[in-house]
Protein backbone atom coordinates (compact mmCIF):
# COMPACT_ATOMS: atom_id res chain seq x y z
CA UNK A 1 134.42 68.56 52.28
CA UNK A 2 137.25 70.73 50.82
CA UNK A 3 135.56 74.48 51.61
CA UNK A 4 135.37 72.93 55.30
CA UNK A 5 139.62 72.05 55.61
CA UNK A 6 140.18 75.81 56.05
CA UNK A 7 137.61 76.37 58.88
CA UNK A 8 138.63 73.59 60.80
CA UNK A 9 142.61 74.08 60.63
CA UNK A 10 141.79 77.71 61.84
CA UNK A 11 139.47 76.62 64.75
CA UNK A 12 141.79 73.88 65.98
CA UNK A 13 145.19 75.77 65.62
CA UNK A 14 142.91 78.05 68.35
CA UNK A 15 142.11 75.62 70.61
CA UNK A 16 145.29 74.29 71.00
CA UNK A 17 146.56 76.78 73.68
CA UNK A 18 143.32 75.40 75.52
CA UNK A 19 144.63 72.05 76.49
CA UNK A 20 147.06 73.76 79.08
CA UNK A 21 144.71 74.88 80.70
CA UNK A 22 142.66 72.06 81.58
CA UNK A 23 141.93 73.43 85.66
CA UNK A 24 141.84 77.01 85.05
CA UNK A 25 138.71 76.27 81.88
CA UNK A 26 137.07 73.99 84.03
CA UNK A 27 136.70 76.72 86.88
CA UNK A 28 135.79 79.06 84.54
CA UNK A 29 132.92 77.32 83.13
CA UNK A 30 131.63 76.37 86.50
CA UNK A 31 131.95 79.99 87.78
CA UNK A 32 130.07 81.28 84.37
CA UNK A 33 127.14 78.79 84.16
CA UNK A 34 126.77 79.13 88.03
CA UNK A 35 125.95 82.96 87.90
CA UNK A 36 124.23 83.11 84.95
CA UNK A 37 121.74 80.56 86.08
CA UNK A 38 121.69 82.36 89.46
CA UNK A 39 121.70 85.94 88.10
CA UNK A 40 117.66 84.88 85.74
CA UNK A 41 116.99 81.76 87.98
CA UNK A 42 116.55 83.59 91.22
CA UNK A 43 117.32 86.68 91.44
CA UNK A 44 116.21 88.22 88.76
CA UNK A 45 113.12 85.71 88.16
CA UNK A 46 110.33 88.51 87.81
CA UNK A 47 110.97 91.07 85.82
CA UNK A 48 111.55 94.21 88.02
CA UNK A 49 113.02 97.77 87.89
CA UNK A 50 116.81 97.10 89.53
CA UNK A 51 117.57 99.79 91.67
CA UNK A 52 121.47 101.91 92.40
CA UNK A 53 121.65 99.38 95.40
CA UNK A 54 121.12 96.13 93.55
CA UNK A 55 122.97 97.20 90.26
CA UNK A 56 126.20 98.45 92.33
CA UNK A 57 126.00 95.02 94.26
CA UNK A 58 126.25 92.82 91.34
CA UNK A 59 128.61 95.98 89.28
CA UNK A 60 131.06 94.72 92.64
CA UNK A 61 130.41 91.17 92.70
CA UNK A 62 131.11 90.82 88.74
CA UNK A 63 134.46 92.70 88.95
CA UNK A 64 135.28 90.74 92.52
CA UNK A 65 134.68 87.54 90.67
CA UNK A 66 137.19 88.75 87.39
CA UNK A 67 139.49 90.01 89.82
CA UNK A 68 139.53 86.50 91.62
CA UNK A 69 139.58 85.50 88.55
CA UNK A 70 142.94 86.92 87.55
CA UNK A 71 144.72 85.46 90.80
CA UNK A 72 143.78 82.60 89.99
CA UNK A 73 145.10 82.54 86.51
CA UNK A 74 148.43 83.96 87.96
CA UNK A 75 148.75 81.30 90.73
CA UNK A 76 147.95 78.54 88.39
CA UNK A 77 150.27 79.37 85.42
CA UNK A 78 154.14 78.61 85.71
CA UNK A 79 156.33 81.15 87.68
CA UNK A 80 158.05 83.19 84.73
CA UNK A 81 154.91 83.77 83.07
CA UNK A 82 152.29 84.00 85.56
CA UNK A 83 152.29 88.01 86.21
CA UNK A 84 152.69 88.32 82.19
CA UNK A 85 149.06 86.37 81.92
CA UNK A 86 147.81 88.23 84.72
CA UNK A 87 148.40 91.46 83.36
CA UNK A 88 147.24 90.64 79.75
CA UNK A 89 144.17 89.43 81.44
CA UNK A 90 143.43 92.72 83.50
CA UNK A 91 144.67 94.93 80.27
CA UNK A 92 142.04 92.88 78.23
CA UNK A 93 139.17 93.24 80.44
CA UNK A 94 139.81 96.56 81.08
CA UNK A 95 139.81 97.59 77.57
CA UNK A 96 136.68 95.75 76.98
CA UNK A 97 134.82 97.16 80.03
CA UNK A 98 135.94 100.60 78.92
CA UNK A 99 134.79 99.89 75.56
CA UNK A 100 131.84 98.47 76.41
CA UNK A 101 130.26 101.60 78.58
CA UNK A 102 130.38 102.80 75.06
CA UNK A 103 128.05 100.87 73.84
CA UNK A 104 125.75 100.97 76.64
CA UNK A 105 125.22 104.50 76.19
CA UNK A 106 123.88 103.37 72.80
CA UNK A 107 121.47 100.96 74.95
CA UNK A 108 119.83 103.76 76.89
CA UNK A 109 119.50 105.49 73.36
CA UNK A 110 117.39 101.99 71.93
CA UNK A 111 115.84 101.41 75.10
CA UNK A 112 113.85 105.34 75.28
CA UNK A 113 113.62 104.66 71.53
CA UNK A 114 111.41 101.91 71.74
CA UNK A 115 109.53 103.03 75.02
CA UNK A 116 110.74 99.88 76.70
CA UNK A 117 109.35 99.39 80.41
CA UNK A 118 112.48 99.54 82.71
CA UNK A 119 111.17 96.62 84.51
CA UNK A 120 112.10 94.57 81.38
CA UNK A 121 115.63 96.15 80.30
CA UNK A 122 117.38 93.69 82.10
CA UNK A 123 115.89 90.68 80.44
CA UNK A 124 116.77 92.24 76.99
CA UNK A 125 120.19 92.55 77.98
CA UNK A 126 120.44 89.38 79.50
CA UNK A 127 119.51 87.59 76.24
CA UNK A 128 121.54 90.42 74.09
CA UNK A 129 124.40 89.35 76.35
CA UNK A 130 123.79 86.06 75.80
CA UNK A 131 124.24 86.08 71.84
CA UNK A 132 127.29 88.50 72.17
CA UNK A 133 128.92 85.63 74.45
CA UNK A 134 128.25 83.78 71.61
CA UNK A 135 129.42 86.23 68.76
CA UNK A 136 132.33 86.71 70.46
CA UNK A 137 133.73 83.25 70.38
CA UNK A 138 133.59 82.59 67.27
CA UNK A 139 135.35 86.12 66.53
CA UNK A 140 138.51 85.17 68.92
CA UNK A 141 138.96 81.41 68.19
CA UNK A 142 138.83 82.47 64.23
CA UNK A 143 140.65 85.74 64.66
CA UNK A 144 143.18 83.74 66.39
CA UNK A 145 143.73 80.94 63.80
CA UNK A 146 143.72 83.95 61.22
CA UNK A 147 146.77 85.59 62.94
CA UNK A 148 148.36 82.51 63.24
CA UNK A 149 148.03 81.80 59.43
CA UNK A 150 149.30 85.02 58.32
CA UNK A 151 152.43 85.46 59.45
CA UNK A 152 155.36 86.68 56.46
CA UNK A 153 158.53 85.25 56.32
CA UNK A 154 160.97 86.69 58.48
CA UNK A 155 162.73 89.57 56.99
CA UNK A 156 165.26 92.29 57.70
CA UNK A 157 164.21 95.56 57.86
CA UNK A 158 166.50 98.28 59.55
CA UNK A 159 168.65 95.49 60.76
CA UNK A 160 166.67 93.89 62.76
CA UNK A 161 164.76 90.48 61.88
CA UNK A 162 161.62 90.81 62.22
CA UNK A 163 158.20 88.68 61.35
CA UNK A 164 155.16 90.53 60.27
CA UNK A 165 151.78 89.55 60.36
CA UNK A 166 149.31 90.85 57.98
CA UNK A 167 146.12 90.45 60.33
CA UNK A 168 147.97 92.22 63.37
CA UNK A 169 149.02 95.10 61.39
CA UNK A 170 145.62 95.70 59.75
CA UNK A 171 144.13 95.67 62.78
CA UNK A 172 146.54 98.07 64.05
CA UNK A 173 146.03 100.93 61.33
CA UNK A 174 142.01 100.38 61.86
CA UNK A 175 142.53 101.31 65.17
CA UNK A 176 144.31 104.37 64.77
CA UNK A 177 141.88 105.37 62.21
CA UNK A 178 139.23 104.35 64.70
CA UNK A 179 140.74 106.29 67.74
CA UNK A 180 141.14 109.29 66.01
CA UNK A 181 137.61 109.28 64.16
CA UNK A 182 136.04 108.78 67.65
CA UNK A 183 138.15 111.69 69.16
CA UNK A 184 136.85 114.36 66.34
CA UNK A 185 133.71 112.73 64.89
CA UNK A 186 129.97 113.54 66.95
CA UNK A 187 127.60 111.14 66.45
CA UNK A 188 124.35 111.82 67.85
CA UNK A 189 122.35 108.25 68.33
CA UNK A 190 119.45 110.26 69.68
CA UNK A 191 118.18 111.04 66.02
CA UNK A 192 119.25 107.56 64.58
CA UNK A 193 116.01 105.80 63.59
CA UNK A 194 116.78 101.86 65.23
CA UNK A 195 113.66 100.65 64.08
CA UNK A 196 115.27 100.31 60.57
CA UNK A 197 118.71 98.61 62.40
CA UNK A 198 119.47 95.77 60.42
CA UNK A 199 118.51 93.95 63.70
CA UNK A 200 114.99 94.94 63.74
CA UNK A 201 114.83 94.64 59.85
CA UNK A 202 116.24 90.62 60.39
CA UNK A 203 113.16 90.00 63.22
CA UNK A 204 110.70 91.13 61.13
CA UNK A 205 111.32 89.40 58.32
CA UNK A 206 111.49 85.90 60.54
CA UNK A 207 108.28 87.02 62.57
CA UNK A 208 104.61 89.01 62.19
CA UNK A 209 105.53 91.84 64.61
CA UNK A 210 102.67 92.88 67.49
CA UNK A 211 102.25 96.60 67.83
CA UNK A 212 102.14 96.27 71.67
CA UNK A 213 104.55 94.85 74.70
CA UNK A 214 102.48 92.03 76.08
CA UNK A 215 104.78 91.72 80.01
CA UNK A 216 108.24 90.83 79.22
CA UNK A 217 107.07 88.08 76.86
CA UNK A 218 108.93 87.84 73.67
CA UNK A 219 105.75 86.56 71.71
CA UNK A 220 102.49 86.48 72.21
CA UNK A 221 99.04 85.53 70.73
CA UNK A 222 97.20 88.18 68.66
CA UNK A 223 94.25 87.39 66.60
CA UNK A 224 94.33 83.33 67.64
CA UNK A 225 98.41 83.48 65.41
CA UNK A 226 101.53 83.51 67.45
CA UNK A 227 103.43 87.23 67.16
CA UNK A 228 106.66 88.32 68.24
CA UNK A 229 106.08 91.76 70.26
CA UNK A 230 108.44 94.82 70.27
CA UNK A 231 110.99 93.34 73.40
CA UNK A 232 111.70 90.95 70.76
CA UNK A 233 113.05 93.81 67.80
CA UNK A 234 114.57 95.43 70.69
CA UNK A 235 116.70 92.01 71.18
CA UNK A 236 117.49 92.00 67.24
CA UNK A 237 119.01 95.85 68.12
CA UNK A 238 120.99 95.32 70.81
CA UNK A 239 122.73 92.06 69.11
CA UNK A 240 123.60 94.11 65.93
CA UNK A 241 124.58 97.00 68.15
CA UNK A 242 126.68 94.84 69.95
CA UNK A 243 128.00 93.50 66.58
CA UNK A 244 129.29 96.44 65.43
CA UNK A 245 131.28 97.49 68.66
CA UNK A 246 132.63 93.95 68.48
CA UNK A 247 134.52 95.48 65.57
CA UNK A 248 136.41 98.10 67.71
CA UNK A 249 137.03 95.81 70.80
CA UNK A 250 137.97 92.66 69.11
CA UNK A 251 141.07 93.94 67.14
CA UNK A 252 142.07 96.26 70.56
CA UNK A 253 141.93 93.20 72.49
CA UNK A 254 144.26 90.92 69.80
CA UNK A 255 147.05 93.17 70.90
CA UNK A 256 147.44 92.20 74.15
CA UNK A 257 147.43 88.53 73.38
CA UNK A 258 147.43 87.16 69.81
CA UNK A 259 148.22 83.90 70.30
CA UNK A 260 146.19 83.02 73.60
CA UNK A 261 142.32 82.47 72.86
CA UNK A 262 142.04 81.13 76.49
CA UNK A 263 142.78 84.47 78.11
CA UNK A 264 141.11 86.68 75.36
CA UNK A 265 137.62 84.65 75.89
CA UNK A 266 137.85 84.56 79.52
CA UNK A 267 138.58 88.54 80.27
CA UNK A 268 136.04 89.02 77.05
CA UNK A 269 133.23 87.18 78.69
CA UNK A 270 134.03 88.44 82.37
CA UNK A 271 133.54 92.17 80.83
CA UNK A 272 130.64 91.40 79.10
CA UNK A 273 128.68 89.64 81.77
CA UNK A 274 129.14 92.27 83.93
CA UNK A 275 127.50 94.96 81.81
CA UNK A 276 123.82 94.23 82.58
CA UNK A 277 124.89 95.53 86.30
CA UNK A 278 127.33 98.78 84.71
CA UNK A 279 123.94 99.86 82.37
CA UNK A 280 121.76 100.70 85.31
CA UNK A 281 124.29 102.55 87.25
CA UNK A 282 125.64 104.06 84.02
CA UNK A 283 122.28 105.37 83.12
CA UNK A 284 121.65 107.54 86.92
CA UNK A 285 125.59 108.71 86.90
CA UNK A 286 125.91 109.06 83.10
CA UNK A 287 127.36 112.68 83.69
CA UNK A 288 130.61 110.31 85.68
CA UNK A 289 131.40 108.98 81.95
CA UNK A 290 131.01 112.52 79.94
CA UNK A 291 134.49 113.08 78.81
CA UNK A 292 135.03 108.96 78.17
CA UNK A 293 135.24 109.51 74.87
CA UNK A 294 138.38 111.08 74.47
CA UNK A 295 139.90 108.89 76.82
CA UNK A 296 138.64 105.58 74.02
CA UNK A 297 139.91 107.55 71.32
CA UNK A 298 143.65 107.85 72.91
CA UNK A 299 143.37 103.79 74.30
CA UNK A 300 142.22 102.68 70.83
CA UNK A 301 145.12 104.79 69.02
CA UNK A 302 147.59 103.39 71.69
CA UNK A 303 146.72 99.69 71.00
CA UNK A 304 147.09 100.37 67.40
CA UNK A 305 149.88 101.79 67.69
CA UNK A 306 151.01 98.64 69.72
CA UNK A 307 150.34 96.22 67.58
CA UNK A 308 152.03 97.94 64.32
CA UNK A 309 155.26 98.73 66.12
CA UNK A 310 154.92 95.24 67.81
CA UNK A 311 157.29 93.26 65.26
CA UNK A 312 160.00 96.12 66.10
CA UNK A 313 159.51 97.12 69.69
CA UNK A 314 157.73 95.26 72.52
CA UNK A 315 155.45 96.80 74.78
CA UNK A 316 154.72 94.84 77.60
CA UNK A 317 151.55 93.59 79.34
CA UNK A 318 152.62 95.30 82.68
CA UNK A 319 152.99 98.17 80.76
CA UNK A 320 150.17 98.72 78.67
CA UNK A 321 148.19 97.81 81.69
CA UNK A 322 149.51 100.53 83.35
CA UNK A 323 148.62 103.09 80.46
CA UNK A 324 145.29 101.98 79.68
CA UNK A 325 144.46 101.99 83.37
CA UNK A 326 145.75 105.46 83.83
CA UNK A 327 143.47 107.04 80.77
CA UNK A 328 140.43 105.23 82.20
CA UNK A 329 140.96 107.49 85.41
CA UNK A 330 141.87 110.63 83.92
CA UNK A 331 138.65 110.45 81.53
CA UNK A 332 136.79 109.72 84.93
CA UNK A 333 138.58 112.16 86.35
CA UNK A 334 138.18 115.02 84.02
CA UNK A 335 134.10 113.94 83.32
CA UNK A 336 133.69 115.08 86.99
CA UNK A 337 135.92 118.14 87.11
CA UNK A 338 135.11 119.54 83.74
CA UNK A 339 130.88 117.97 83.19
CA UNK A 340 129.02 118.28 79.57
CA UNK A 341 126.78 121.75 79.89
CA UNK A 342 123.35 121.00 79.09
CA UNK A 343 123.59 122.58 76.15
CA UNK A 344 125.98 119.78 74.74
């Protein structure tokens, strides 16, 4: 009963900023459990190959609804810090959409490595999405409790009182490290071999794997035994794929708010659920995100930044929205001016 004290105290010193609120969660649920049900109940029923149209569609519609989103949370929350919450929520969602195109280039990668149909990618990535919604909670309500239980004792240090935390600044020196290892370091996925991924390697060893894609089911019957089939390990990839970019986006995000689950979730999970729509159109007009990259490296070296000078110097939401905004265009900007040769 003891080893459970510590898990609890964490989770509920995170939901506590939850119970204000109360009208803003309950819209946010309803809008969340209403798409998702619409996005596999009916439109996306059959499995079929989505097309530029149908991806840019729901690409808008998922940003439109964030956006919307974002109002809302600034109409709803008191006067002086209403456009303080609004821009932590567009710098957060921003940071993890930006992050996230990232990791879908590592999708395409998985997808061509395991020969998968493209009339079935988007159920893989709707279930993928569906365990990283998952993953992700339980990383923000327990990062947040963390942050809030390691906070030093205030101190004087150049004059100024100030009150560390241990978490934030950790996080802050990974993501230097981070933004400058992704600026200089090349790693080519193409050659990876994913069939060894941890997340394959975890499916296997629950399930007797079929050679063969049987439709977009994720079992099937082989020999009179129930099998898993291949769409299956490519699930196990994509969540451990996922897991590890969690690592990167998680700490960025803290630094915009570490002491508000309700608005890290929400932009999260708005970014997220978008993606399935951002893949297909990031995987016709991949040259559009060539030079991305760079423009990562310098947003996760900011944030770290950020959050280490943090206890001495305050950099604002409005402000850091404004930055991180401005290197997601530029990157855009210079992928189109300056393209990858072919030979890169």
């Amino acid at each position: 009963m003891e080893n459970l004290l510590p898990p609890l105290i964490i989770l509920g010193q995170s939901l506590k900023n939850l119970s204000s609120h109360p009208g803003i969660i309950a819209a946010f649920s309803v809008i969340v459990v209403a798409m998702l049900l619409l996005d596999l109940g009916v439109f996306n029923k059959k499995s079929h190959v989505i097309s530029n149209k149908e991806a840019a569609g729901w690409s808008l519609v998922w940003i439109g609804i964030s956006m919307v989103f974002s109002i809302f949370i600034y109409i709803y929350t008191n006067e002086e810090s209403g456009l303080e919450k609004f821009a932590q929520f567009q710098s957060a969602y921003w940071i993890e959409k930006a992050l996230s195109v990232d990791n879908l280039f590592v999708f395409i990668v998985v997808f061509g490595f395991f020969n998968v149909p493209r009339e079935y990618h988007h159920k893989v990535l709707f279930w993928g999405i569906l365990g990283a919604l998952i993953m992700r909670a339980f990383f923000i309500f327990t990062g947040v409790g963390l942050i809030n239980l390691t906070y030093l004792p205030e101190m004087t240090i150049f004059g100024m009182d100030i009150k560390l935390n241990v978490v934030l600044t950790l996080f802050g020196l990974f993501l230097i490290y981070a933004g400058i290892k992704s600026w200089f370091v090349e790693e080519d996925d193409d050659e990876k071999d994913f069939s060894k991924s941890p997340g394959a390697n975890f499916v296997h060893k629950l399930f007797k794997v079929s050679k063969e894609f049987d439709k977009d089911k994720f079992f099937t019957i082989e020999n009179g035994k129930k099998v898993a089939t291949p769409l299956l390990v490519v699930v196990g990839v994509i969540e451990f794929t996922d897991l590890l970019f969690a690592v990167d986006s998680i700490p960025a995000i803290f630094a915009i708010a570490p002491d508000d689950p309700f608005i890290l979730y929400t932009s999260n999970i708005f970014a997220i659920l978008g993606l399935r729509a951002l893949y297909f159109l990031l995987a016709n007009f991949i040259h559009m995100f060539s030079r991305l990259k760079y423009g990562l490296a310098i947003i996760l070296a900011f944030i770290g930044v950020k959050m280490v000078i943090a206890p001495f110097f305050h950099i604002s939401s409005p402000i850091s929205l404004a930055i991180v905004g401005g290197v997601l265009i530029l990157s855009v900007v210079a992928s189109l001016m300056f393209p990858v040769k072919e030979n890169e």
